[in-house]
N, C-alpha and C. Protein backbone atom coordinates (compact mmCIF):
# COMPACT_ATOMS: atom_id res chain seq x y z
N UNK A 1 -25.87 17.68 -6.86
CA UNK A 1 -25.55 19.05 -7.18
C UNK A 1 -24.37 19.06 -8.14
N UNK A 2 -24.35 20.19 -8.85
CA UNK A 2 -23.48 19.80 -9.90
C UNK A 2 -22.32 21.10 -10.09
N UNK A 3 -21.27 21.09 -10.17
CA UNK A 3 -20.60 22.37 -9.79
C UNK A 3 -19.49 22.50 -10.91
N UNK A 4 -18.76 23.75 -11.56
CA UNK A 4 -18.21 23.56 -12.47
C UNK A 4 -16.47 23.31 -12.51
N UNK A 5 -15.78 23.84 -13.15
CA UNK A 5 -14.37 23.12 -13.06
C UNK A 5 -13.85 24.46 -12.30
N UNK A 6 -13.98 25.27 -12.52
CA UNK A 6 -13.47 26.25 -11.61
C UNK A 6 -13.59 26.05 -10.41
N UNK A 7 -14.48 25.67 -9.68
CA UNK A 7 -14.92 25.45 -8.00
C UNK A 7 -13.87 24.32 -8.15
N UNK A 8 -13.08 23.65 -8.02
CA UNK A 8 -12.40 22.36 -7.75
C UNK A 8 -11.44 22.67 -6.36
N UNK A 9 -11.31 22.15 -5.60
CA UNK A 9 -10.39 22.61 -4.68
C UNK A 9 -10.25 21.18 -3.80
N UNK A 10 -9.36 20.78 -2.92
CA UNK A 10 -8.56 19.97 -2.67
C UNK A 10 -9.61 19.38 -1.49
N UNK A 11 -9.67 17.91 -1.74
CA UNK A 11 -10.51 17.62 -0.17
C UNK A 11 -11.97 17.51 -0.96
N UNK A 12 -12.62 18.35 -2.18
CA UNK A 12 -13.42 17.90 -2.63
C UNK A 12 -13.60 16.53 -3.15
N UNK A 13 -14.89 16.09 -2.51
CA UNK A 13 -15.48 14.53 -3.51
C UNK A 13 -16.49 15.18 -4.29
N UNK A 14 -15.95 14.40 -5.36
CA UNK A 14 -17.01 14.43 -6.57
C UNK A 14 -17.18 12.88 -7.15
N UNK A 15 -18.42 12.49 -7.87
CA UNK A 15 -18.49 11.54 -8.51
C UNK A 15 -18.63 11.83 -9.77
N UNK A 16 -17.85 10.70 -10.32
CA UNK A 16 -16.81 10.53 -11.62
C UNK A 16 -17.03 8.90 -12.36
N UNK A 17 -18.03 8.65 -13.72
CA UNK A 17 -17.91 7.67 -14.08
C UNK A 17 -18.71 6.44 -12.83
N UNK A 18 -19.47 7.37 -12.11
CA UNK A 18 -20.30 5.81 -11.03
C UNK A 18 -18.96 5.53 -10.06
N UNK A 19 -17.88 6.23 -9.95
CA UNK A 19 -17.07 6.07 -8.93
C UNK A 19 -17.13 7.30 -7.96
N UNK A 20 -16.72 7.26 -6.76
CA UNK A 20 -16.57 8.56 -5.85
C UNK A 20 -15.23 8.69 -5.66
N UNK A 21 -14.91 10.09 -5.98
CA UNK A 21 -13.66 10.42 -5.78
C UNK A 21 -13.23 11.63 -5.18
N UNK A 22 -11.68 11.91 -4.71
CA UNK A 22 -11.63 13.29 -3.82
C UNK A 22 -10.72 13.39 -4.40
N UNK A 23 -10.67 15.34 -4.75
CA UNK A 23 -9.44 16.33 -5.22
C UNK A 23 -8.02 15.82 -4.69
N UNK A 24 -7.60 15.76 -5.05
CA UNK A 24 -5.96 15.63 -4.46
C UNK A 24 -5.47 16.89 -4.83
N UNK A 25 -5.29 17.47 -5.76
CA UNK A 25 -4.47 18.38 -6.45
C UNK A 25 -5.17 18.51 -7.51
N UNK A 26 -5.31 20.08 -7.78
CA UNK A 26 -5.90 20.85 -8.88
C UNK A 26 -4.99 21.91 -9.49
N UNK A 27 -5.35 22.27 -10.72
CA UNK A 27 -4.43 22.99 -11.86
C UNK A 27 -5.25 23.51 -12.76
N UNK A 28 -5.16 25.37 -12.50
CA UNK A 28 -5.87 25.98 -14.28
C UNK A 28 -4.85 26.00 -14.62
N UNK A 29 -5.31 25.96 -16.18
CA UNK A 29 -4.15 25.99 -16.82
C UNK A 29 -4.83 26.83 -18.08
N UNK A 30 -4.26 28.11 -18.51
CA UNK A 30 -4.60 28.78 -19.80
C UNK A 30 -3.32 28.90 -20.79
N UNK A 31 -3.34 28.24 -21.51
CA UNK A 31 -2.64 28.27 -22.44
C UNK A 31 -2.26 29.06 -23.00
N UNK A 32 -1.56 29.60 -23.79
CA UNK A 32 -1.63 30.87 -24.91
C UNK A 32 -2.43 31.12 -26.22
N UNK A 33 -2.32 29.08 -26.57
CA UNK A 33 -3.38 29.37 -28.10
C UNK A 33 -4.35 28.57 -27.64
N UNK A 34 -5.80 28.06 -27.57
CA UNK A 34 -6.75 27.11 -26.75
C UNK A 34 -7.56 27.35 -26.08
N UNK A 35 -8.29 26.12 -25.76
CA UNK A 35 -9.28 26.70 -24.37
C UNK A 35 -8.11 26.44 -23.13
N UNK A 36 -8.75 27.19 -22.23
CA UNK A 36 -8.21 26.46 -20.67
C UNK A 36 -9.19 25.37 -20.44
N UNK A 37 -8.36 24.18 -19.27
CA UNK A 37 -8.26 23.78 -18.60
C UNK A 37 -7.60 23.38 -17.76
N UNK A 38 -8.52 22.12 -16.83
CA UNK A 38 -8.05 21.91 -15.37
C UNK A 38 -7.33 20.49 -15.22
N UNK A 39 -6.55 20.65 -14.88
CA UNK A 39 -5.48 19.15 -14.57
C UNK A 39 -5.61 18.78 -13.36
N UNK A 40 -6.04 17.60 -12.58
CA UNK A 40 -6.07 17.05 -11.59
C UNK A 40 -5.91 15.51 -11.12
N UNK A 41 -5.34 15.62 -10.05
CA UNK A 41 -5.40 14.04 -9.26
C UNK A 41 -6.27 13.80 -8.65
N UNK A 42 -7.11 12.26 -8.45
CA UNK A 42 -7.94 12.09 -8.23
C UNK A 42 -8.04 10.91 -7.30
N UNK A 43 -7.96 11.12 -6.03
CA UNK A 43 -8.58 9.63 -5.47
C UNK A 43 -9.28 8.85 -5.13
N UNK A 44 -9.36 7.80 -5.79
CA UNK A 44 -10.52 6.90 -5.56
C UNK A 44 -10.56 6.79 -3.78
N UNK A 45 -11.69 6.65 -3.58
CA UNK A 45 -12.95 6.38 -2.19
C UNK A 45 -12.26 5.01 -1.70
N UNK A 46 -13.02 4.13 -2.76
CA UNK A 46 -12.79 2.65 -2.68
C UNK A 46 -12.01 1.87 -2.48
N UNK A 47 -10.75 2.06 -3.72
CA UNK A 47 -9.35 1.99 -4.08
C UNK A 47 -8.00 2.16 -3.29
N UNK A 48 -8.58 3.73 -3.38
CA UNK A 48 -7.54 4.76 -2.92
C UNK A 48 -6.27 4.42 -3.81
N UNK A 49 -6.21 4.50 -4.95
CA UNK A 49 -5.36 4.59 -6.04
C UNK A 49 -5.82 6.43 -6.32
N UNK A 50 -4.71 6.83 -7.21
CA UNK A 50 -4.97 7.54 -7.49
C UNK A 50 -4.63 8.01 -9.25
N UNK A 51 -5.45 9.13 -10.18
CA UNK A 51 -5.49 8.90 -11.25
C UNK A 51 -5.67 10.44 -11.69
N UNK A 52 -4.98 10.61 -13.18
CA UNK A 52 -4.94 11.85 -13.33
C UNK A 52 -6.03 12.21 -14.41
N UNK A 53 -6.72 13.49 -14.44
CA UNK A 53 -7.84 13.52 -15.28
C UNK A 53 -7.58 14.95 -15.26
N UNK A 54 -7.51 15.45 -16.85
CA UNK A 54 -7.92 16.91 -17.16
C UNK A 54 -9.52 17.34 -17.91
N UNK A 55 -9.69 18.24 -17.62
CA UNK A 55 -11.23 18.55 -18.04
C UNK A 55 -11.04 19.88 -18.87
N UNK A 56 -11.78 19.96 -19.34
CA UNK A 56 -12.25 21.49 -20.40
C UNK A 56 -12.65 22.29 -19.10
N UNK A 57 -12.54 24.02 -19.46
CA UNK A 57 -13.30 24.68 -18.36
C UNK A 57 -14.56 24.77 -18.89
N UNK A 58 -15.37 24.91 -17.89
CA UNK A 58 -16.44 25.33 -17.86
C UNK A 58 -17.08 23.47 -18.00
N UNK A 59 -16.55 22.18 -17.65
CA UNK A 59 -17.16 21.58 -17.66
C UNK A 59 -17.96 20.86 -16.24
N UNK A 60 -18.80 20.11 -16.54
CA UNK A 60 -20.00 19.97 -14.72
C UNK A 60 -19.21 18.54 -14.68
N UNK A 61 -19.12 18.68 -13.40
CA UNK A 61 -19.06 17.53 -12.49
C UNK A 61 -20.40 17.38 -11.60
N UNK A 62 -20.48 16.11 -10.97
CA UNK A 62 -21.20 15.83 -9.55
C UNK A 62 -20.75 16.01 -8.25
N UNK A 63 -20.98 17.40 -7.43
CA UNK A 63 -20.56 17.54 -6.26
C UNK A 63 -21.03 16.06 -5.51
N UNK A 64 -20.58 15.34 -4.53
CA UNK A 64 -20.78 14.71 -3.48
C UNK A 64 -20.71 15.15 -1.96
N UNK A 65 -22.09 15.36 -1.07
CA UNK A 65 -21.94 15.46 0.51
C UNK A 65 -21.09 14.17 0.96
N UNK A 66 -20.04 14.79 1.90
CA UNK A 66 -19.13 13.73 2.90
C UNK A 66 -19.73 14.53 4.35
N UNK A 67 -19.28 13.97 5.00
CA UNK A 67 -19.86 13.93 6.66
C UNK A 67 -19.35 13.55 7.06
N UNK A 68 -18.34 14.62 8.26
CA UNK A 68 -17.56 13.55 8.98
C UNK A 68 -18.01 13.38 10.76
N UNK A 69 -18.37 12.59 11.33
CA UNK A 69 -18.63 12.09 12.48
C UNK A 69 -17.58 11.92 13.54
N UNK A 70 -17.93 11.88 14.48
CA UNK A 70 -16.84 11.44 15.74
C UNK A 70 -17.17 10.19 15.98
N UNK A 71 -16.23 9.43 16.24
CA UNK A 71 -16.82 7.91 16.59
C UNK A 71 -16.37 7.53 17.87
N UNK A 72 -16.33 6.69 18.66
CA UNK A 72 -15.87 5.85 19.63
C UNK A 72 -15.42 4.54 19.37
N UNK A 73 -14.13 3.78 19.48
CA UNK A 73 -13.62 2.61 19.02
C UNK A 73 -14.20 1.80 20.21
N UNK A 74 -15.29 1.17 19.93
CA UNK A 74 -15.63 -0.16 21.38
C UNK A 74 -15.02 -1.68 21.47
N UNK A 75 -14.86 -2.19 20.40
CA UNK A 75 -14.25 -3.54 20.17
C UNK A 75 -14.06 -4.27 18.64
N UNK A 76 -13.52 -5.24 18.91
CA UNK A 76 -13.59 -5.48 17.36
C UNK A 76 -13.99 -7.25 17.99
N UNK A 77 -14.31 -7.44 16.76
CA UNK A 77 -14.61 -9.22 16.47
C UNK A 77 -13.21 -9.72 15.18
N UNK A 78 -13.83 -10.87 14.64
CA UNK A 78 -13.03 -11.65 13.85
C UNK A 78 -13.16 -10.38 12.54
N UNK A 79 -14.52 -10.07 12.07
CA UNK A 79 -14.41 -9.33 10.76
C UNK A 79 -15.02 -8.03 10.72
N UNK A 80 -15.13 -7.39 11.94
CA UNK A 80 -16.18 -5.95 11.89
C UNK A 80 -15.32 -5.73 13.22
N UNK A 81 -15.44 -4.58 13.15
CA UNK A 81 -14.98 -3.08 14.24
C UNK A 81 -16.60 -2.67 14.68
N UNK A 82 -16.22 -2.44 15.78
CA UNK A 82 -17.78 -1.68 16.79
C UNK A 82 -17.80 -0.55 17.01
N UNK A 83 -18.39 0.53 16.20
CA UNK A 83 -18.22 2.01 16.88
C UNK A 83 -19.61 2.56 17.92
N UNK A 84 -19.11 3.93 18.62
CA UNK A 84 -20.35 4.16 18.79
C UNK A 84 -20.42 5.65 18.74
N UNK A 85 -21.42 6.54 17.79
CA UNK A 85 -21.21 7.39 17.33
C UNK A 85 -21.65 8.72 18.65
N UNK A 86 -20.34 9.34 18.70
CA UNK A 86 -20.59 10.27 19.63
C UNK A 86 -21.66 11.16 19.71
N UNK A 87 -22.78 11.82 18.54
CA UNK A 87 -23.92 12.34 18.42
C UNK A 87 -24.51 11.90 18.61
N UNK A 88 -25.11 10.82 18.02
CA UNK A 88 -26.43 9.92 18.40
C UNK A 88 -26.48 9.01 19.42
N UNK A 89 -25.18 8.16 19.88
CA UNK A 89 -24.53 7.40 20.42
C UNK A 89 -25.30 5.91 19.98
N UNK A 90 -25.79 6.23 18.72
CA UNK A 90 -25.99 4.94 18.20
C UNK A 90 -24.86 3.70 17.58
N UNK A 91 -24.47 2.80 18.06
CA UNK A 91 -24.17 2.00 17.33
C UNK A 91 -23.68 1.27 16.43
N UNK A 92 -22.19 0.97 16.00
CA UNK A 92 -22.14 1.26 14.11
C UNK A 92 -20.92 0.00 14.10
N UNK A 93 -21.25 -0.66 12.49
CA UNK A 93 -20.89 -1.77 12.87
C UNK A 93 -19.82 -1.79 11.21
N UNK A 94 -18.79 -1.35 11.39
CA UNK A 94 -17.76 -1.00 10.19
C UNK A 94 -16.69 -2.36 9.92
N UNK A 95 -16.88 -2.74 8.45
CA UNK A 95 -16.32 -3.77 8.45
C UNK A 95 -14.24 -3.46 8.78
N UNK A 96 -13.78 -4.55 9.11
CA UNK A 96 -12.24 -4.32 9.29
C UNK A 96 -11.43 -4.19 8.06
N UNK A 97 -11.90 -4.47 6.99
CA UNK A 97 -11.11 -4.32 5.92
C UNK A 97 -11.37 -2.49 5.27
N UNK A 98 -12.33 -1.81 5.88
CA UNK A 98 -12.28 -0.23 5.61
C UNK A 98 -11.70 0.29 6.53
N UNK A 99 -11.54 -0.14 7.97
CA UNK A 99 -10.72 0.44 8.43
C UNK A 99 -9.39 0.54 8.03
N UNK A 100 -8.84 -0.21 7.61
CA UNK A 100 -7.65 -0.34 7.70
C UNK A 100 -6.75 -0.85 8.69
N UNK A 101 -5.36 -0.38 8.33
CA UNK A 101 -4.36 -0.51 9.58
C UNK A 101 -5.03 0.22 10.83
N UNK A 102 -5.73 1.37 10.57
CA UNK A 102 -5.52 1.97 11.73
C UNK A 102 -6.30 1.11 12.65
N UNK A 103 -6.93 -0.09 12.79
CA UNK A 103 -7.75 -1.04 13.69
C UNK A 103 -6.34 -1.46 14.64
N UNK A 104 -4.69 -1.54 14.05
CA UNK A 104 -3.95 -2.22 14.58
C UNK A 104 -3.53 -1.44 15.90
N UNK A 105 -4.06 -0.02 15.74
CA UNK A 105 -2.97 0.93 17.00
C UNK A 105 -4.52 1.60 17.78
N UNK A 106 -5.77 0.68 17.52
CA UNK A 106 -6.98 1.84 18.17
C UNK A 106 -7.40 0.72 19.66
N UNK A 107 -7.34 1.29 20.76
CA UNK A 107 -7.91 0.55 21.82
C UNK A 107 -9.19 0.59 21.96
N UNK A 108 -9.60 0.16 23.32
CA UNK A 108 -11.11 0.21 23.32
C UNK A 108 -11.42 1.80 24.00
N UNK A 109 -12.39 2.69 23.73
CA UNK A 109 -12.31 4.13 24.28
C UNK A 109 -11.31 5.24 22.83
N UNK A 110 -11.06 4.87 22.36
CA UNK A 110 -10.19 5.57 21.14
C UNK A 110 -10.98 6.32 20.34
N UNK A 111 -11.24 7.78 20.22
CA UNK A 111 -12.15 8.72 19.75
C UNK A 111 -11.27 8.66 18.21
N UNK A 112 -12.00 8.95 17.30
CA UNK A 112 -11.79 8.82 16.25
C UNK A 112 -12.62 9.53 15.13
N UNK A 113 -12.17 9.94 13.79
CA UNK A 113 -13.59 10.77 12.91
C UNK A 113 -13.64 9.70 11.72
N UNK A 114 -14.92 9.84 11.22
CA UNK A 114 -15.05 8.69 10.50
C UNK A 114 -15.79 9.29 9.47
N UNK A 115 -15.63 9.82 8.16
CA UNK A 115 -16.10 9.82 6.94
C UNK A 115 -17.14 9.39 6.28
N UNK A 116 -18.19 9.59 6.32
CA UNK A 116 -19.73 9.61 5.55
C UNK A 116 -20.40 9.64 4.12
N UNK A 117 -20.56 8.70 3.52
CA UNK A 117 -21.16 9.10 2.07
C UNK A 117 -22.84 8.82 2.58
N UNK A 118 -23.51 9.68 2.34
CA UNK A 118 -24.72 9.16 3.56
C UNK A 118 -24.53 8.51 4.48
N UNK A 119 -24.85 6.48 4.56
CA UNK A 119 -24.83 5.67 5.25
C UNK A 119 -23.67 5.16 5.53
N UNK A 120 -22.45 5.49 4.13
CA UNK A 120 -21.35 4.32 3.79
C UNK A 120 -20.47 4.81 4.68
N UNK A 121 -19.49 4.30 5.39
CA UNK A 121 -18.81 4.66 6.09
C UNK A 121 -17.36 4.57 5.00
N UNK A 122 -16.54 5.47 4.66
CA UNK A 122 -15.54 5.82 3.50
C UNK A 122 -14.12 5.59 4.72
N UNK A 123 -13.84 6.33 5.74
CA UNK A 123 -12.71 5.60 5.93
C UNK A 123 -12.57 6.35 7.33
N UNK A 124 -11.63 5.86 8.59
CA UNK A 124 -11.39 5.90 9.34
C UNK A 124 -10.04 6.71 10.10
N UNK A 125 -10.32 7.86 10.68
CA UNK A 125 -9.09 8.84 10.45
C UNK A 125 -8.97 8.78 12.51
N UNK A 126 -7.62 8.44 12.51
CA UNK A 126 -7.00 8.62 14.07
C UNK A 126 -6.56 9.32 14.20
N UNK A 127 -6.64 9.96 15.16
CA UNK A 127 -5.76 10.89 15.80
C UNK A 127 -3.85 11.28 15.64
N UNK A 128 -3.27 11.80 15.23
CA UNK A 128 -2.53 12.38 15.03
C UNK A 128 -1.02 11.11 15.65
N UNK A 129 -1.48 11.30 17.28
CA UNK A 129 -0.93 10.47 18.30
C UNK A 129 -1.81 10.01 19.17
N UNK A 130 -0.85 8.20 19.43
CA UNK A 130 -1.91 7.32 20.46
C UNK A 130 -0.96 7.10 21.16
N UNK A 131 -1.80 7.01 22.49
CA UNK A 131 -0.89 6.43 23.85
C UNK A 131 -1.06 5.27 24.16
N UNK A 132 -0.07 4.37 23.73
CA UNK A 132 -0.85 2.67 24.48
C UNK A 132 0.70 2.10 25.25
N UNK A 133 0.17 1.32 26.20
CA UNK A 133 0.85 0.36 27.07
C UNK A 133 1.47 -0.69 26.44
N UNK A 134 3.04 -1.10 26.69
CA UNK A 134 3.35 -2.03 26.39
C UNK A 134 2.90 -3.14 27.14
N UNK A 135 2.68 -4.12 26.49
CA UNK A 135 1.78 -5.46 26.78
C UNK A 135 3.27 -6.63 26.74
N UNK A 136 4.17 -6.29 25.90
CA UNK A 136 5.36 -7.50 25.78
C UNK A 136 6.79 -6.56 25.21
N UNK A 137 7.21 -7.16 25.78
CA UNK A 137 8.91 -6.76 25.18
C UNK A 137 10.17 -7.48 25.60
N UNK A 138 10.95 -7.63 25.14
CA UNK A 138 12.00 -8.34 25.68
C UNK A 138 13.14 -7.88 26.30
N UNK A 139 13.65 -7.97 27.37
CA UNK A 139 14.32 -6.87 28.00
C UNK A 139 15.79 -6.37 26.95
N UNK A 140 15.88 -5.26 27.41
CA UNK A 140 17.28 -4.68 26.49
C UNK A 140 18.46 -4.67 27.56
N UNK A 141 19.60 -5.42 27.10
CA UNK A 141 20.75 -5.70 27.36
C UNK A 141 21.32 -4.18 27.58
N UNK A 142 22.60 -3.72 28.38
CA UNK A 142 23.46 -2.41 28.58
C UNK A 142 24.25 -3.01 27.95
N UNK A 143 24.38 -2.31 26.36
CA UNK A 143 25.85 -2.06 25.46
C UNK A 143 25.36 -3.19 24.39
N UNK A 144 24.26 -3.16 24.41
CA UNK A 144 24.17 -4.46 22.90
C UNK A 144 23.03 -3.50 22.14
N UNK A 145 23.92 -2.55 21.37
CA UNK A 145 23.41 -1.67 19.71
C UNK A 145 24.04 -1.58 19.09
N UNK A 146 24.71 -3.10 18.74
CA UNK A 146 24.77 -3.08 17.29
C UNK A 146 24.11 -3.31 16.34
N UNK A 147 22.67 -3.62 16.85
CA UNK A 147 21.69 -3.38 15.64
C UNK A 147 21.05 -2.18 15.25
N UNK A 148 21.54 -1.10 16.49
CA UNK A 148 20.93 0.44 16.28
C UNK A 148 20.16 0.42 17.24
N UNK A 149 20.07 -0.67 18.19
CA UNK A 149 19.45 0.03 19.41
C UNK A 149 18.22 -0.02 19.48
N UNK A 150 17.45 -0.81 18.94
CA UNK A 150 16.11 -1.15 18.99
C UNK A 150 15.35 -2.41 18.72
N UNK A 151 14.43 -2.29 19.74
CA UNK A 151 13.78 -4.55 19.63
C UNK A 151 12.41 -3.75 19.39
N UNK A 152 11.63 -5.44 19.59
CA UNK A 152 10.33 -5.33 19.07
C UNK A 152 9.37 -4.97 20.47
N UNK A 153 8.57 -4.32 20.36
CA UNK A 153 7.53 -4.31 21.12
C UNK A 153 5.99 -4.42 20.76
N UNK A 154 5.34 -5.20 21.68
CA UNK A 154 3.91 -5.53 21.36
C UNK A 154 3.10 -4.49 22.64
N UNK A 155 2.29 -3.71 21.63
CA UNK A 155 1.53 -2.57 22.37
C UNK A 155 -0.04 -3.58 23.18
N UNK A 156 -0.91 -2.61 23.55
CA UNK A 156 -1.68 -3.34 24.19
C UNK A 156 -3.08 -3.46 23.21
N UNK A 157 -2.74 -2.88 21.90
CA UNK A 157 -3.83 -3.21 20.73
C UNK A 157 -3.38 -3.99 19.84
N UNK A 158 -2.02 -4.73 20.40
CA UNK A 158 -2.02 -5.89 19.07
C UNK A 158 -0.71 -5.26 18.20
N UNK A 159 -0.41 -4.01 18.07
CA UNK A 159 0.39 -3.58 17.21
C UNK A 159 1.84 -3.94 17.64
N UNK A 160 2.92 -4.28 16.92
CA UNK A 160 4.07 -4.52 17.08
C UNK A 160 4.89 -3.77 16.53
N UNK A 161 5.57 -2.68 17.10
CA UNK A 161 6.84 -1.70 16.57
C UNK A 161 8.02 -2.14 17.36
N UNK A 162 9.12 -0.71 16.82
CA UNK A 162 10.34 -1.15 16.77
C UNK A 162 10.52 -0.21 17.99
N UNK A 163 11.15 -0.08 19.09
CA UNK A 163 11.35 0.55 20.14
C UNK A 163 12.48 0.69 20.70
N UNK A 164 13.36 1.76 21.21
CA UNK A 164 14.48 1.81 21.98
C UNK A 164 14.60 0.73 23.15
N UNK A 165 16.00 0.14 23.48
CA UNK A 165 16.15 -0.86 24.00
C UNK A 165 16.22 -0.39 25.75
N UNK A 166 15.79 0.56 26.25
CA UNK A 166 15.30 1.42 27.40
C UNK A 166 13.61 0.84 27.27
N UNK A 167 12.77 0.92 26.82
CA UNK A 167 11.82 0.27 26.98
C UNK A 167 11.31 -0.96 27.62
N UNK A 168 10.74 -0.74 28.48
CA UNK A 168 10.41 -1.68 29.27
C UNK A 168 8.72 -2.06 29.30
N UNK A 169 8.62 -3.54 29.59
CA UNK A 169 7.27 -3.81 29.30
C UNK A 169 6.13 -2.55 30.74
N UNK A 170 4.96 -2.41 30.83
CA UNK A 170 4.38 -1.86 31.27
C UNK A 170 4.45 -0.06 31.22
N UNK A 171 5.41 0.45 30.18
CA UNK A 171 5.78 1.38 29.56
C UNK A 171 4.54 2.21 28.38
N UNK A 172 4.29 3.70 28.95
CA UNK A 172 2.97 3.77 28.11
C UNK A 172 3.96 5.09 26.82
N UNK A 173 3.36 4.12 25.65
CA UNK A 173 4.40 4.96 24.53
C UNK A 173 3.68 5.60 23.92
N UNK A 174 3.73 7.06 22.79
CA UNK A 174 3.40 7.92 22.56
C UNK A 174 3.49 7.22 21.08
N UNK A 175 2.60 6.85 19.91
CA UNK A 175 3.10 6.76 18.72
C UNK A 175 2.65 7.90 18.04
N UNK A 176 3.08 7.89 16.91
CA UNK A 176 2.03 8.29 15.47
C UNK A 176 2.04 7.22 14.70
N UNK A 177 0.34 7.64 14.60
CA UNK A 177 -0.76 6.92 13.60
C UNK A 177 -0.29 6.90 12.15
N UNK A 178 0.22 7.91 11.77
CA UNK A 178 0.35 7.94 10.02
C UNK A 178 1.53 6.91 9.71
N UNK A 179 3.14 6.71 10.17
CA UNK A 179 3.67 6.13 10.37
C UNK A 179 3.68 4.78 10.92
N UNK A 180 3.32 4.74 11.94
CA UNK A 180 3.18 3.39 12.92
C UNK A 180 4.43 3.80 13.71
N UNK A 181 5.17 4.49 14.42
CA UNK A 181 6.40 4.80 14.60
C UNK A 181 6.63 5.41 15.91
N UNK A 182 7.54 4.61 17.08
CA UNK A 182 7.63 5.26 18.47
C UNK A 182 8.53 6.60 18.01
N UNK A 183 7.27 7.41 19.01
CA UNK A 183 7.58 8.75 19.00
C UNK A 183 8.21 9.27 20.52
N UNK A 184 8.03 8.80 21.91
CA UNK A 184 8.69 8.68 22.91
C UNK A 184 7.76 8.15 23.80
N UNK A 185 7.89 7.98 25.38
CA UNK A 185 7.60 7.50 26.32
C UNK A 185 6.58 9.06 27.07
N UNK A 186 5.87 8.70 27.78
CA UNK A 186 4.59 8.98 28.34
C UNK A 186 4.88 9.14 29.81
C-alpha cells in the first residue's frame, strides 16, 4: 500500500530503498519561496541506526503492516530464545542476537510483545518493570560507602547490576528494562 508524505506520523514503518524502516520524527515544512516538504528521522528495522531523509510533498512511499503479538519467554539455548505465542500458543523460535539485551533480564514465564513483519520477528519489547530474585551477592559491610554504597548483584536471569549494599541474596528486586537499573526491593 502506498501512502503519501502527508500521512507520515511517528511509529510508522515504511519501506525505503529494499530496507524497512520506522518514523522517528516528522516535519512539514512550507517555506515561503518553494515547494513544501517533509523532514524526517528514520529507523532502520535491522540496524537500528538512524538516518535523516527529506521528501517533496506529495511524494509515495510504501506503507508496511507491523503486528504486534504477545509472547511468552520459555527458555533459551546457546543461540535461539523459545517463545510461545499467547494467541495461537504456537511455538516460536527467535534467534538471540534480535532479541537483544533484553534476553539478559527475561525469566522463564516473562510475557512480553514482540513485533511482526509478517513472519519476521523485528524486535522484542519488555515490560516496563521486571521482578527477579537475587541468585548471588556479596554481603554489604555497616559503614563501608565509600564507593557510594553499592556492589554487584547477579539476578536469577543471568543479569548483573549495581545494587544498594542492604541487599541481600534471596531478595526479589524491581528493575527497569530500558535502563538495566535497580529500581527498589519487592
Amino acid at each position: 500500500m502506498t501512502i503519501n508524505t502527508n500521512q507520515l506520523k511517528s511509529g510508522l514503518a515504511i519501506l525505503l530503498d529494499g530496507q524497512l524502516y520506522t518514523v522517528v520524527e516528522y516535519e512539514h515544512v512550507k517555506p515561503g519561496k518553494g515547494v513544501a516538504f517533509v523532514r524526517t528521522k528514520l529507523r532502520s528495522v535491522d540496524s537500528g541506526g538512524i538516518i535523516d531523509r527529506t521528501f517533496r510533498d506529495g511524494d509515495k512511499l510504501e506503507d508496511v503492516f507491523i503486528e504486534e503479538r504477545k509472547l511468552q519467554f520459555m527458555y533459551r539455548t546457546d543461540e535461539d530464545c523459545h517463545f510461545m505465542d499467547l494467541g495461537s500458543y504456537d511455538q516460536l523460535v527467535i534467534p538471540a542476537s534480535k532479541v537483544g539485551n533484553a534476553v539478559e533480564l527475561m525469566k522463564e514465564g516473562t510475557e512480553v510483545a514482540c513485533t511482526f513483519h509478517g513472519t519476521d520477528p523485528l524486535n522484542v519489547i519488555l515490560p516496563i518493570f521486571v521482578e527477579l530474585k537475587v541468585s548471588h551477592t556479596e554481603p554489604g559491610f555497616r559503614g563501608d560507602t565509600a564507593r557510594g554504597g553499592t556492589k554487584a548483584a547477579t539476578v536469577e536471569s543471568g543479569a548483573t547490576l549495581q545494587v544498594p549494599l542492604f541487599v541481600e541474596q534471596g531478595d526479589t528486586l524491581k528493575i527497569d528494562t530500558r535502563t538495566c537499573k535497580y529500581v527498589g526491593r519487592v
